[in-house]
PDB file of N, CA and C in Angstrom:
ATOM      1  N   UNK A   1      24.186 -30.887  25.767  1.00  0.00           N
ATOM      2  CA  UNK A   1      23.528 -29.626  25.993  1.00  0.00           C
ATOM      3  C   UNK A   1      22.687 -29.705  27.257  1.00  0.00           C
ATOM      4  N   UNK A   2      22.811 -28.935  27.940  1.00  0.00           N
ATOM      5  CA  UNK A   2      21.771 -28.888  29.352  1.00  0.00           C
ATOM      6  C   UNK A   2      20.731 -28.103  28.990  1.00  0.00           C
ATOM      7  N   UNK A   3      19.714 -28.259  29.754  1.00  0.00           N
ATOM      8  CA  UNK A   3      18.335 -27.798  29.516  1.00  0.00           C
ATOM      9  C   UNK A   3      18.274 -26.104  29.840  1.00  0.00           C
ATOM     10  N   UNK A   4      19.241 -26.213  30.348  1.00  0.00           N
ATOM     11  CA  UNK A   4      18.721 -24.066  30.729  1.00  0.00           C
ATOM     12  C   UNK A   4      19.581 -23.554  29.005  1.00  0.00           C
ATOM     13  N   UNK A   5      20.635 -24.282  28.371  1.00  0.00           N
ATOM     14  CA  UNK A   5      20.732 -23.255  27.168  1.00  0.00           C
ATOM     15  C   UNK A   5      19.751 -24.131  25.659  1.00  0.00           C
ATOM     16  N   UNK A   6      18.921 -25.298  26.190  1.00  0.00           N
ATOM     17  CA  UNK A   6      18.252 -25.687  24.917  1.00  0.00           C
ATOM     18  C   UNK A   6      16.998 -24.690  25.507  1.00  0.00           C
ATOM     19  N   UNK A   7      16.618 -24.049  26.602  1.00  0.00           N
ATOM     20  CA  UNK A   7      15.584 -23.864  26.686  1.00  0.00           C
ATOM     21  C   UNK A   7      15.386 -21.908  26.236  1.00  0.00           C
ATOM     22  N   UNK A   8      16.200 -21.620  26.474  1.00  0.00           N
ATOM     23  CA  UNK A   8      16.577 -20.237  25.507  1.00  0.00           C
ATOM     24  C   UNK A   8      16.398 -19.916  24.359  1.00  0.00           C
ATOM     25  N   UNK A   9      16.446 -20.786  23.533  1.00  0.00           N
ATOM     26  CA  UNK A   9      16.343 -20.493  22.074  1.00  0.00           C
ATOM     27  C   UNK A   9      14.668 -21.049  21.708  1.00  0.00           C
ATOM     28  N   UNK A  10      14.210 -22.289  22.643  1.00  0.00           N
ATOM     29  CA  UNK A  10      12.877 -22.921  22.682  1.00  0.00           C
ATOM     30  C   UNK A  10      11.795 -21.313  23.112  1.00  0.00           C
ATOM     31  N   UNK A  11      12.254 -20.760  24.679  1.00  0.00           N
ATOM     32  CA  UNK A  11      11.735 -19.388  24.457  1.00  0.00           C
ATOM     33  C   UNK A  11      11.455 -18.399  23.490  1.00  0.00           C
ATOM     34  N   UNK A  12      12.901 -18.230  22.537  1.00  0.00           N
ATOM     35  CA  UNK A  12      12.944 -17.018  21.732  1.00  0.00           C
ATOM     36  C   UNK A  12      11.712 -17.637  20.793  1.00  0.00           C
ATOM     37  N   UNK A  13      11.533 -18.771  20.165  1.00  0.00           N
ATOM     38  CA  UNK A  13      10.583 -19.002  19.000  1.00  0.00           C
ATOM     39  C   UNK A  13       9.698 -18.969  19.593  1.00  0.00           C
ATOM     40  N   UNK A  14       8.669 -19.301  20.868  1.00  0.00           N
ATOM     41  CA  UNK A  14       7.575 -18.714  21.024  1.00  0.00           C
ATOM     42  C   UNK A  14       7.634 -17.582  21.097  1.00  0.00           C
ATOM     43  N   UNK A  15       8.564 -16.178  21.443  1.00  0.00           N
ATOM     44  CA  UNK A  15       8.205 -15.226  21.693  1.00  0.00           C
ATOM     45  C   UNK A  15       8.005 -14.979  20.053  1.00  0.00           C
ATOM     46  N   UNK A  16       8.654 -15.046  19.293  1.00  0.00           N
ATOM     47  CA  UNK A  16       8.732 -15.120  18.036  1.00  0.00           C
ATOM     48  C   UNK A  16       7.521 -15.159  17.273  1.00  0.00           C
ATOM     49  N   UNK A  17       6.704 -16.209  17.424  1.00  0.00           N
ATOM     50  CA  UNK A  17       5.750 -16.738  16.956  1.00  0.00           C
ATOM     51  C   UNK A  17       4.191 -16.123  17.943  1.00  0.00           C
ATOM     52  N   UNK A  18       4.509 -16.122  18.536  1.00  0.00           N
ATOM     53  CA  UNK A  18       3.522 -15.072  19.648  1.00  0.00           C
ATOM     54  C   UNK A  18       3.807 -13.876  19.093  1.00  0.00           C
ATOM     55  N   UNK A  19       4.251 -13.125  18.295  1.00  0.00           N
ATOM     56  CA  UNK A  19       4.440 -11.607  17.890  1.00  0.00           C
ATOM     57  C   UNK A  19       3.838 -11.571  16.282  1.00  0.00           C
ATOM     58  N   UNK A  20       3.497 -12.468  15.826  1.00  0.00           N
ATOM     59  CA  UNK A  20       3.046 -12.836  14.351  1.00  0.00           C
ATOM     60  C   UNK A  20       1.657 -12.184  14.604  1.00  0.00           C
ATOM     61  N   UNK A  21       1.067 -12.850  15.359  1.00  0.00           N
ATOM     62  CA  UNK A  21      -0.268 -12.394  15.681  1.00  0.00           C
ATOM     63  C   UNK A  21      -0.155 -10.374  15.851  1.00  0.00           C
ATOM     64  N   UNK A  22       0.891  -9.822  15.842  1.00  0.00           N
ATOM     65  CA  UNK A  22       0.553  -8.477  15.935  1.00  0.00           C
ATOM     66  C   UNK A  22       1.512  -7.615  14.725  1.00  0.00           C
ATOM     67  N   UNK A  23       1.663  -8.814  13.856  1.00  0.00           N
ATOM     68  CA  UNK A  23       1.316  -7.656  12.426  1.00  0.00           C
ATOM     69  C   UNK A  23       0.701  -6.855  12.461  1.00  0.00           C
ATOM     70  N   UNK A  24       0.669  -5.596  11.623  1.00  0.00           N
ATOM     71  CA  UNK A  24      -0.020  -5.164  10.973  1.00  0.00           C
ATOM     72  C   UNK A  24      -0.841  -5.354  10.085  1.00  0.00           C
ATOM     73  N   UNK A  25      -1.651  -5.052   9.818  1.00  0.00           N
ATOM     74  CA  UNK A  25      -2.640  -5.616   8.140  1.00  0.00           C
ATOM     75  C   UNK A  25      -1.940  -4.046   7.166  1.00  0.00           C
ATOM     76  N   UNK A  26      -2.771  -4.893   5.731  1.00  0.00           N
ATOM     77  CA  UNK A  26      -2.783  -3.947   4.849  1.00  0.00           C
ATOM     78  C   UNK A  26      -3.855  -3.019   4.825  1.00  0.00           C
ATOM     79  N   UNK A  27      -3.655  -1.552   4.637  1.00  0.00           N
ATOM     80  CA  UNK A  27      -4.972  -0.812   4.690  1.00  0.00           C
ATOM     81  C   UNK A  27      -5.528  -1.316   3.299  1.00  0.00           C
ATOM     82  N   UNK A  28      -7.416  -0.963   4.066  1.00  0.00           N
ATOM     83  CA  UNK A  28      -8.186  -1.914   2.766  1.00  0.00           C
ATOM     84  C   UNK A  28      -8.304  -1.041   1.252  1.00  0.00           C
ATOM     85  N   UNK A  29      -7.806  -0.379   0.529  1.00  0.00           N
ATOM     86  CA  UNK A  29      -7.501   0.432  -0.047  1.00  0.00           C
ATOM     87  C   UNK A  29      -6.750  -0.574  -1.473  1.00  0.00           C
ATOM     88  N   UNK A  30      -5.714  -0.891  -0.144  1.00  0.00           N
ATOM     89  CA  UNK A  30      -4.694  -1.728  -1.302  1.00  0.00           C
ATOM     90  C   UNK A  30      -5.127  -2.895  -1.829  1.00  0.00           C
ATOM     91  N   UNK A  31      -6.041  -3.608  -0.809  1.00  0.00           N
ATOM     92  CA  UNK A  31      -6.515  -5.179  -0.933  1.00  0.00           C
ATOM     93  C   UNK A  31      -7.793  -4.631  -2.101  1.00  0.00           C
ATOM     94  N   UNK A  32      -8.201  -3.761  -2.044  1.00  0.00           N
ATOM     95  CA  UNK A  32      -9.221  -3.354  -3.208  1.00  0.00           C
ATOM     96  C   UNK A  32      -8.450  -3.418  -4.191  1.00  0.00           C
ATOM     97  N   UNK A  33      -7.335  -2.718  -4.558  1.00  0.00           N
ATOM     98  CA  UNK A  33      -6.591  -2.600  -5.842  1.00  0.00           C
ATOM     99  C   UNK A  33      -6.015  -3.650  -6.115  1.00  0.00           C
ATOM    100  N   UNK A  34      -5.696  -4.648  -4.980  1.00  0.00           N
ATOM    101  CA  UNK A  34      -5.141  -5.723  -5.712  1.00  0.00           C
ATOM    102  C   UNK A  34      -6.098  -6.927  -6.141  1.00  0.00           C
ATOM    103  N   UNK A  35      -7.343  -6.561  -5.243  1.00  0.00           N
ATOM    104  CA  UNK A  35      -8.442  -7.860  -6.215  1.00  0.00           C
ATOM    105  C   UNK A  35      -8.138  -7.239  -7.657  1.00  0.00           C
ATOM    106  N   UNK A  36      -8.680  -6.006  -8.091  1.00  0.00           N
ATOM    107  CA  UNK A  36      -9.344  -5.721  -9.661  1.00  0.00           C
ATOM    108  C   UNK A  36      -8.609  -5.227 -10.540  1.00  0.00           C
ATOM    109  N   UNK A  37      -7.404  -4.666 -10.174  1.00  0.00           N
ATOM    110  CA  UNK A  37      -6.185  -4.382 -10.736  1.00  0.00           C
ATOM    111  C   UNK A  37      -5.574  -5.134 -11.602  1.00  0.00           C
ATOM    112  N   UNK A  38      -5.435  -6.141 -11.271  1.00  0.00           N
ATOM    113  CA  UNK A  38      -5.049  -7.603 -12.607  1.00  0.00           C
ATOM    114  C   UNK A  38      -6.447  -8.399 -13.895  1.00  0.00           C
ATOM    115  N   UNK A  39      -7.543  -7.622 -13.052  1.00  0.00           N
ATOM    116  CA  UNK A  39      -8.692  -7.895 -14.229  1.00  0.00           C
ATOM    117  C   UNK A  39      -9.046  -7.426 -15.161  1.00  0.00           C
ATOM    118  N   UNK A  40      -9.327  -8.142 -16.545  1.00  0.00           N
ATOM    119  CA  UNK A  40      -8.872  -7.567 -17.785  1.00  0.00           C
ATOM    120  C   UNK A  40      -9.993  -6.519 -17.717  1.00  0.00           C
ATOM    121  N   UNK A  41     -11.503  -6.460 -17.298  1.00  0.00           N
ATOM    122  CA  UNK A  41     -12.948  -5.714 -17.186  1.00  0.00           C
ATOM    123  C   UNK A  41     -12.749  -4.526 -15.983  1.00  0.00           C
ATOM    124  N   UNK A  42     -11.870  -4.295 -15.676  1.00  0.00           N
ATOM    125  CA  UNK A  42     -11.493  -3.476 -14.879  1.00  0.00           C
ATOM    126  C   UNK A  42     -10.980  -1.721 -15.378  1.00  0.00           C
ATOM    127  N   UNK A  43     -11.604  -0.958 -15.303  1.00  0.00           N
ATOM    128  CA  UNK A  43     -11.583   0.186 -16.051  1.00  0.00           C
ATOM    129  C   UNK A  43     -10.761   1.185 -14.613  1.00  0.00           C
ATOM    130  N   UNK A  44     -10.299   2.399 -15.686  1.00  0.00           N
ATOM    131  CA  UNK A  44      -9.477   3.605 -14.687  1.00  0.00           C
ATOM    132  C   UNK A  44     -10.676   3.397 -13.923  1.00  0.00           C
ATOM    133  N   UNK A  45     -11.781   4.315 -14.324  1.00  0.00           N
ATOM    134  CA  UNK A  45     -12.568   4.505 -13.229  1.00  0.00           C
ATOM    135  C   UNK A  45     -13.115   3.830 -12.051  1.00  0.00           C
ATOM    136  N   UNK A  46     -12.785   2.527 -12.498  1.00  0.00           N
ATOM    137  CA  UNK A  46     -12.990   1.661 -11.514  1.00  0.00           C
ATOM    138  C   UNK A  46     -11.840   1.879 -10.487  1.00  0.00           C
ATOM    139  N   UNK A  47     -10.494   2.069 -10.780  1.00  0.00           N
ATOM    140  CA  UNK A  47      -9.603   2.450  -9.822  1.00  0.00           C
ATOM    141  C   UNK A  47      -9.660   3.556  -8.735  1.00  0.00           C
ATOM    142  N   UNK A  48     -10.154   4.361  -9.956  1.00  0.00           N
ATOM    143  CA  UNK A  48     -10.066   6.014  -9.348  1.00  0.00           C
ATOM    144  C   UNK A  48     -11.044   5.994  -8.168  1.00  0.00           C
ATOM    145  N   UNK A  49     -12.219   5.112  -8.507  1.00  0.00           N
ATOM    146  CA  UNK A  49     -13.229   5.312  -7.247  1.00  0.00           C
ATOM    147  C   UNK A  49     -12.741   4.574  -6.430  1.00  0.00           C
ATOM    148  N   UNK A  50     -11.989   3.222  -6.253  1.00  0.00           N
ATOM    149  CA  UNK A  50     -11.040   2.776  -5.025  1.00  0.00           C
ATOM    150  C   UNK A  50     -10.269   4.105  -4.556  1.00  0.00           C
ATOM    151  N   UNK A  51      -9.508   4.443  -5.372  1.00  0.00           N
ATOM    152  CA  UNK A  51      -8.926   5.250  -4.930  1.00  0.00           C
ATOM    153  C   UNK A  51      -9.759   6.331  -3.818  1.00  0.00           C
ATOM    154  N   UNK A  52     -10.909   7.124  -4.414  1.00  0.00           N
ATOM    155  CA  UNK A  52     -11.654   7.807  -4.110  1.00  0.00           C
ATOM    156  C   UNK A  52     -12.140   8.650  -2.624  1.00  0.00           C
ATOM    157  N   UNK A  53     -12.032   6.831  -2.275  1.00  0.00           N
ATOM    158  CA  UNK A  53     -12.191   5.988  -0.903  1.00  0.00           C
ATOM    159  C   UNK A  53     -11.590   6.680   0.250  1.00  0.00           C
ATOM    160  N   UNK A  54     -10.000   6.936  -0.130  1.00  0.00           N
ATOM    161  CA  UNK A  54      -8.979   7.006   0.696  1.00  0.00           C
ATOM    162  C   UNK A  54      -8.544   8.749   0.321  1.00  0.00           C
ATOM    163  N   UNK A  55      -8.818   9.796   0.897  1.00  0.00           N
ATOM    164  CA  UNK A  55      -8.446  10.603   0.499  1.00  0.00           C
ATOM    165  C   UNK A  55      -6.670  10.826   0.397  1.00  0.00           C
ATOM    166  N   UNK A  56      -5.920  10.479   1.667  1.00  0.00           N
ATOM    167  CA  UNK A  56      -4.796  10.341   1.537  1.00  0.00           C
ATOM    168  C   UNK A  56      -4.067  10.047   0.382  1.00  0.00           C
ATOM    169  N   UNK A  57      -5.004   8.574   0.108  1.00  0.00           N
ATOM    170  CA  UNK A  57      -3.922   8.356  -0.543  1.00  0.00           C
ATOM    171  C   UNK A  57      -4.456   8.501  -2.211  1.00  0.00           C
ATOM    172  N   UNK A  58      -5.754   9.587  -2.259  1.00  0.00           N
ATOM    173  CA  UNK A  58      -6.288  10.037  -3.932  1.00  0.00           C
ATOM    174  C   UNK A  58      -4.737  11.852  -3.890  1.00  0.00           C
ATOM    175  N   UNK A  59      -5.105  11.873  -2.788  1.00  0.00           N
ATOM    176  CA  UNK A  59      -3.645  12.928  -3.081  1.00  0.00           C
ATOM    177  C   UNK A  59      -2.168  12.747  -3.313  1.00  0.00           C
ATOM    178  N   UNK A  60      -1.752  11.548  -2.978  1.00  0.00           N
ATOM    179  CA  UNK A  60      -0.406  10.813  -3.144  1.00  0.00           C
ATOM    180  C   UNK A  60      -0.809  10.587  -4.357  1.00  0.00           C
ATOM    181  N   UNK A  61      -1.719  10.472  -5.940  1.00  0.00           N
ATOM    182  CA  UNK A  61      -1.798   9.630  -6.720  1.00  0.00           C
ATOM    183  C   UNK A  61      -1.449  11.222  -7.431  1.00  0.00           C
ATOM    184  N   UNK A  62      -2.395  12.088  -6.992  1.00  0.00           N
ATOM    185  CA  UNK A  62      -2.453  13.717  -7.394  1.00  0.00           C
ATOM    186  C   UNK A  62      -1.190  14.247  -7.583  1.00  0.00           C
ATOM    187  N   UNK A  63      -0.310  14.092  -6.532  1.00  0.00           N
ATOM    188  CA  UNK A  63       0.778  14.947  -6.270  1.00  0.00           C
ATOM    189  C   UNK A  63       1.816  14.497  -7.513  1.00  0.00           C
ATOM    190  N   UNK A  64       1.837  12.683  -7.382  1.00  0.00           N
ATOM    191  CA  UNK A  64       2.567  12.054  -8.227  1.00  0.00           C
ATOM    192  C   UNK A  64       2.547  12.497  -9.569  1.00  0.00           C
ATOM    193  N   UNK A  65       1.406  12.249 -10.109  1.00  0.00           N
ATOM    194  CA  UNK A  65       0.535  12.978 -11.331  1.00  0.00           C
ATOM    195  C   UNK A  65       1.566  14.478 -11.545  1.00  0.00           C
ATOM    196  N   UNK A  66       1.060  15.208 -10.710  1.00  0.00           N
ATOM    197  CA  UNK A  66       1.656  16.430 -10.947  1.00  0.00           C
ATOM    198  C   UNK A  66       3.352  17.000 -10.881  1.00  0.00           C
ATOM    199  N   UNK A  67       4.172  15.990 -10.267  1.00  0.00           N
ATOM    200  CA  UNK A  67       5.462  16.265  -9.950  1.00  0.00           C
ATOM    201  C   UNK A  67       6.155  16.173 -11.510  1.00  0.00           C
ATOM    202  N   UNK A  68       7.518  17.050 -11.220  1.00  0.00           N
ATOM    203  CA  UNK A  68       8.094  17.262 -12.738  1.00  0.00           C
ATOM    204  C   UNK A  68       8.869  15.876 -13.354  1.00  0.00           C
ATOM    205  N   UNK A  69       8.365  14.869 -12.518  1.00  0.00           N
ATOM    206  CA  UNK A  69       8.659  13.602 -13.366  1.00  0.00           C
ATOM    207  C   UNK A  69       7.577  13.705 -14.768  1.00  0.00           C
ATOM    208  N   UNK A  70       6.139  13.473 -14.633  1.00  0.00           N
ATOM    209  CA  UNK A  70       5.824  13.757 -15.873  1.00  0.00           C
ATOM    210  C   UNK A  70       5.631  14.911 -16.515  1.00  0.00           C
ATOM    211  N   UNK A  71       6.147  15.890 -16.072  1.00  0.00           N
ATOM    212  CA  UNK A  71       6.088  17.053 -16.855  1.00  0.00           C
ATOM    213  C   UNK A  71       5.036  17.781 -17.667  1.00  0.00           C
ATOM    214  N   UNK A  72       3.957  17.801 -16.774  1.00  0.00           N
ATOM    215  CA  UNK A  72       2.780  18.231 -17.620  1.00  0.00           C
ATOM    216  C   UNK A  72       2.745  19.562 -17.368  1.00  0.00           C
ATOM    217  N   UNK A  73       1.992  20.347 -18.214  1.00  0.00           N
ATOM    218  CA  UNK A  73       1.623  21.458 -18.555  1.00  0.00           C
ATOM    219  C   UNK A  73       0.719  21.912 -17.734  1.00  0.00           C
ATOM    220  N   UNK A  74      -0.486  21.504 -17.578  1.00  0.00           N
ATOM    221  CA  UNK A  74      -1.608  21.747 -16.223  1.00  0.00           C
ATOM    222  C   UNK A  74      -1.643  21.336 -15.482  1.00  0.00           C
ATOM    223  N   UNK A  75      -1.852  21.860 -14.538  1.00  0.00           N
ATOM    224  CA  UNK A  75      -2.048  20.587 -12.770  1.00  0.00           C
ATOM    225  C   UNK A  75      -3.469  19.779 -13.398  1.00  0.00           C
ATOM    226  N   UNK A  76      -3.039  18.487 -12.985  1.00  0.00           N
ATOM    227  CA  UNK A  76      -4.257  17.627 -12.873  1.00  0.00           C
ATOM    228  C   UNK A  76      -4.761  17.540 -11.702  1.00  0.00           C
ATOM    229  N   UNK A  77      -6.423  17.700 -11.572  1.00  0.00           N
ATOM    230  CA  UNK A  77      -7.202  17.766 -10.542  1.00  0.00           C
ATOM    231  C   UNK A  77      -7.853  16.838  -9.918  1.00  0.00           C
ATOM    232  N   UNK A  78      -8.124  15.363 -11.298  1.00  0.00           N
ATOM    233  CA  UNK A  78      -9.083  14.562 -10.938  1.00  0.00           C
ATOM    234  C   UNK A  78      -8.177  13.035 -10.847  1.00  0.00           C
ATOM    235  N   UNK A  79      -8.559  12.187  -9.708  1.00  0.00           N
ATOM    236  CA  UNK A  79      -8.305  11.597  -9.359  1.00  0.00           C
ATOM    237  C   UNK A  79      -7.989  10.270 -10.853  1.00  0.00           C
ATOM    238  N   UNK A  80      -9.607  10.274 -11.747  1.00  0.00           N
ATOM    239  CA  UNK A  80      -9.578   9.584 -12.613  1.00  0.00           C
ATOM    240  C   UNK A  80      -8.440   9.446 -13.951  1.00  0.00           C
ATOM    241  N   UNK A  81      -7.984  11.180 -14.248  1.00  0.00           N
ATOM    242  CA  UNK A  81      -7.444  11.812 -15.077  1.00  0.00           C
ATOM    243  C   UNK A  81      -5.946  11.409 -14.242  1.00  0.00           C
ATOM    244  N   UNK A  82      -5.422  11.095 -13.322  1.00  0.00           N
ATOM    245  CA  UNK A  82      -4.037  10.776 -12.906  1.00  0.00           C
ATOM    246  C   UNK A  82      -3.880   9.501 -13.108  1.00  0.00           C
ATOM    247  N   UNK A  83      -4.797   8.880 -13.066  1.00  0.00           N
ATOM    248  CA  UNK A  83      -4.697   7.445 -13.129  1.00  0.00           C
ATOM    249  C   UNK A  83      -4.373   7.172 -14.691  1.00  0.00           C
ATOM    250  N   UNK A  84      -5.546   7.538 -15.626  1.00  0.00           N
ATOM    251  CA  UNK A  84      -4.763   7.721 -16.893  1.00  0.00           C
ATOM    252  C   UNK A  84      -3.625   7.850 -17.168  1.00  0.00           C
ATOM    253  N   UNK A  85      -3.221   9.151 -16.767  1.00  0.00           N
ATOM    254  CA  UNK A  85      -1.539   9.512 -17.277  1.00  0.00           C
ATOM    255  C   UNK A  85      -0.786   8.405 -16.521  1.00  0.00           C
ATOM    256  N   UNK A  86      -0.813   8.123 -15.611  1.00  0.00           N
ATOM    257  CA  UNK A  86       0.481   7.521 -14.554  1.00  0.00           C
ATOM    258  C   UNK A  86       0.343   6.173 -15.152  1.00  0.00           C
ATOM    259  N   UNK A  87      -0.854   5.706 -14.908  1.00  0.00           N
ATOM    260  CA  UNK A  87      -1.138   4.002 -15.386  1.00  0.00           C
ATOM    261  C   UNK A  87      -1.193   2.954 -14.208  1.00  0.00           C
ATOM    262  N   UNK A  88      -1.673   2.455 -14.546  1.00  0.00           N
ATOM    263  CA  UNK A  88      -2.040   1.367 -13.662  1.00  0.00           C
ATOM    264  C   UNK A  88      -0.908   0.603 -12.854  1.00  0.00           C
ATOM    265  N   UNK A  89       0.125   0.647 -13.182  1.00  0.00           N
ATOM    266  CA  UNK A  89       0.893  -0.126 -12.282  1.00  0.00           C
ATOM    267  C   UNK A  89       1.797   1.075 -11.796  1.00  0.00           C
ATOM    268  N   UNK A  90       1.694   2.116 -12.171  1.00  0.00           N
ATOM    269  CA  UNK A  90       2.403   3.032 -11.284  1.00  0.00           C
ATOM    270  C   UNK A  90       1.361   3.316  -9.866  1.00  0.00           C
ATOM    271  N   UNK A  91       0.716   3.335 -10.271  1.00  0.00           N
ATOM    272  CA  UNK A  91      -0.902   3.040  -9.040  1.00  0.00           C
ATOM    273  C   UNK A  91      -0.072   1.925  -7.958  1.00  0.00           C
ATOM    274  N   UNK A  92      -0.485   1.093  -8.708  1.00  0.00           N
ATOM    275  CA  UNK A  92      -0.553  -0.440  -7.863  1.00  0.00           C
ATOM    276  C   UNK A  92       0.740  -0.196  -6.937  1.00  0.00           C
ATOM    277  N   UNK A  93       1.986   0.481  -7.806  1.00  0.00           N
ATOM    278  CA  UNK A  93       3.314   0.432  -7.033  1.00  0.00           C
ATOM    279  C   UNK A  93       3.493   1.884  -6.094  1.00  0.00           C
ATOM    280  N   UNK A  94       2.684   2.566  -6.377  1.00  0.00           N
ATOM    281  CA  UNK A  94       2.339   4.115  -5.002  1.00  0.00           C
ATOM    282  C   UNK A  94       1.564   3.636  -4.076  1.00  0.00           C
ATOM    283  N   UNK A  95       0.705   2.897  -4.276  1.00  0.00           N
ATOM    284  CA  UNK A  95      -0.226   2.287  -3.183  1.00  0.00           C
ATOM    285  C   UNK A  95       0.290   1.563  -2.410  1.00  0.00           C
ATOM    286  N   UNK A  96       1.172   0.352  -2.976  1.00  0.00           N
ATOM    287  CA  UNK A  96       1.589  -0.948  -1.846  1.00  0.00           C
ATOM    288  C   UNK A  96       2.712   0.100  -1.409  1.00  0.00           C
ATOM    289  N   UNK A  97       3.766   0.989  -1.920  1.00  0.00           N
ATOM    290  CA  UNK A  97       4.365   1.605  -1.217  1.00  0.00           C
ATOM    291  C   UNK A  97       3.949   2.536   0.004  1.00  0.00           C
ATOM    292  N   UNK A  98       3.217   3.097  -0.293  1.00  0.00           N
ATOM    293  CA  UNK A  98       2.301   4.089   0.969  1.00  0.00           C
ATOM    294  C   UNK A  98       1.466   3.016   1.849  1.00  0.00           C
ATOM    295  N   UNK A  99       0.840   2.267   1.427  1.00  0.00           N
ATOM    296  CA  UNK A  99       0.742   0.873   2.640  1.00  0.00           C
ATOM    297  C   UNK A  99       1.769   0.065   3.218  1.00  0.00           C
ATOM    298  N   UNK A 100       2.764  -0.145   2.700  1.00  0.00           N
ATOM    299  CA  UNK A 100       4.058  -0.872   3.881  1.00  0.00           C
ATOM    300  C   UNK A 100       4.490   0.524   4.690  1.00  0.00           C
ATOM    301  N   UNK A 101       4.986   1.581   4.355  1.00  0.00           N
ATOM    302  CA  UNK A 101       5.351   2.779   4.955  1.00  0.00           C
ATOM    303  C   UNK A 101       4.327   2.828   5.808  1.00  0.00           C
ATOM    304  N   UNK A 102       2.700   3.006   5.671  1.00  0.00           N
ATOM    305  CA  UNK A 102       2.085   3.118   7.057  1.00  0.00           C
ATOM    306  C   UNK A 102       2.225   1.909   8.135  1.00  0.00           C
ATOM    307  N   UNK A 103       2.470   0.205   7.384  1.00  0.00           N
ATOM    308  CA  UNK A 103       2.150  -0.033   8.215  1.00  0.00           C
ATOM    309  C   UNK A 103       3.186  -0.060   9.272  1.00  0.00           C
ATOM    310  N   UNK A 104       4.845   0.131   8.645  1.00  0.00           N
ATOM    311  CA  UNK A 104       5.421   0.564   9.794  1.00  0.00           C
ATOM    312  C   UNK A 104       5.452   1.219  10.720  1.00  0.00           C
ATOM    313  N   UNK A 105       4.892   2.867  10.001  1.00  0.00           N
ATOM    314  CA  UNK A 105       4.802   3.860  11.322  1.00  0.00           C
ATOM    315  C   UNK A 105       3.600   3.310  11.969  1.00  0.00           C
ATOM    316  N   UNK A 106       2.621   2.589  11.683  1.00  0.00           N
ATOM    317  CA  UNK A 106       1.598   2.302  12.785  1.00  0.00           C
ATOM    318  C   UNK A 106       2.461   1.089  13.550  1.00  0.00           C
ATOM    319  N   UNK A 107       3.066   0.329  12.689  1.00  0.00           N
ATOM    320  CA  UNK A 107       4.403  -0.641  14.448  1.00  0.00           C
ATOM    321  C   UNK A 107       5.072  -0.156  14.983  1.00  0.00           C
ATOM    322  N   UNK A 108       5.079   1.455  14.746  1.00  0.00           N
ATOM    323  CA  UNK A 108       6.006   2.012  15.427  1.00  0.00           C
ATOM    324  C   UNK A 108       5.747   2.817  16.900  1.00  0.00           C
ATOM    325  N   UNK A 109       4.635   3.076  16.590  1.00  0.00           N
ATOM    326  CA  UNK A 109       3.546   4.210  17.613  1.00  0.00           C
ATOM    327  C   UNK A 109       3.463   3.132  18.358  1.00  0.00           C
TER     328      UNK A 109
END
């Protein structure tokens, strides 16, 4: 092997590894739900006010709540009262979903 095609692929992994550093993070929203979310002393309301936090994403929890998947009778209004019905890991799994989705469109901009 000569040095100009070992040194091509030696390039690509620093560029590689030089691009790590510009992840994205998780919005802090999610890293809240995932400390207290698995703790047994951890109440809705304790969610709902994480939630609270983030208006975006207390309306993604709202909308969910309200779509004719669960089929409720009244619109639910309160952030706390969706969390109830939906449950806790439907939470946990709307949240990390609406956090990987942003953090793409923010690698994307």
């Amino acid at each position: 092997m000569t040095t100009s095609t070992t040194a091509a692929p030696e390039n690509r992994v620093k560029q590689l590894i030089g691009n790590i550093r510009n992840l994205p993070t998780p919005p802090i929203v999610f890293e809240q739900i995932q400390k207290v979310i698995n703790k047994p002393e951890t109440s809705v309301g304790d969610i709902a006010s994480i939630l609270s936090e983030d208006p975006a994403m207390s309306v993604k929890v709202l909308k969910l709540t309200n779509s004719a998947f669960y089929g409720l009778q009244r619109e639910i209004d309160s952030v706390k009262h969706a969390v109830m019905i939906i449950g806790l890991e439907a939470v946990k799994n709307l949240v990390l979903s609406a956090s990987v989705l942003n953090m793409f469109k923010a690698d994307q901009s």
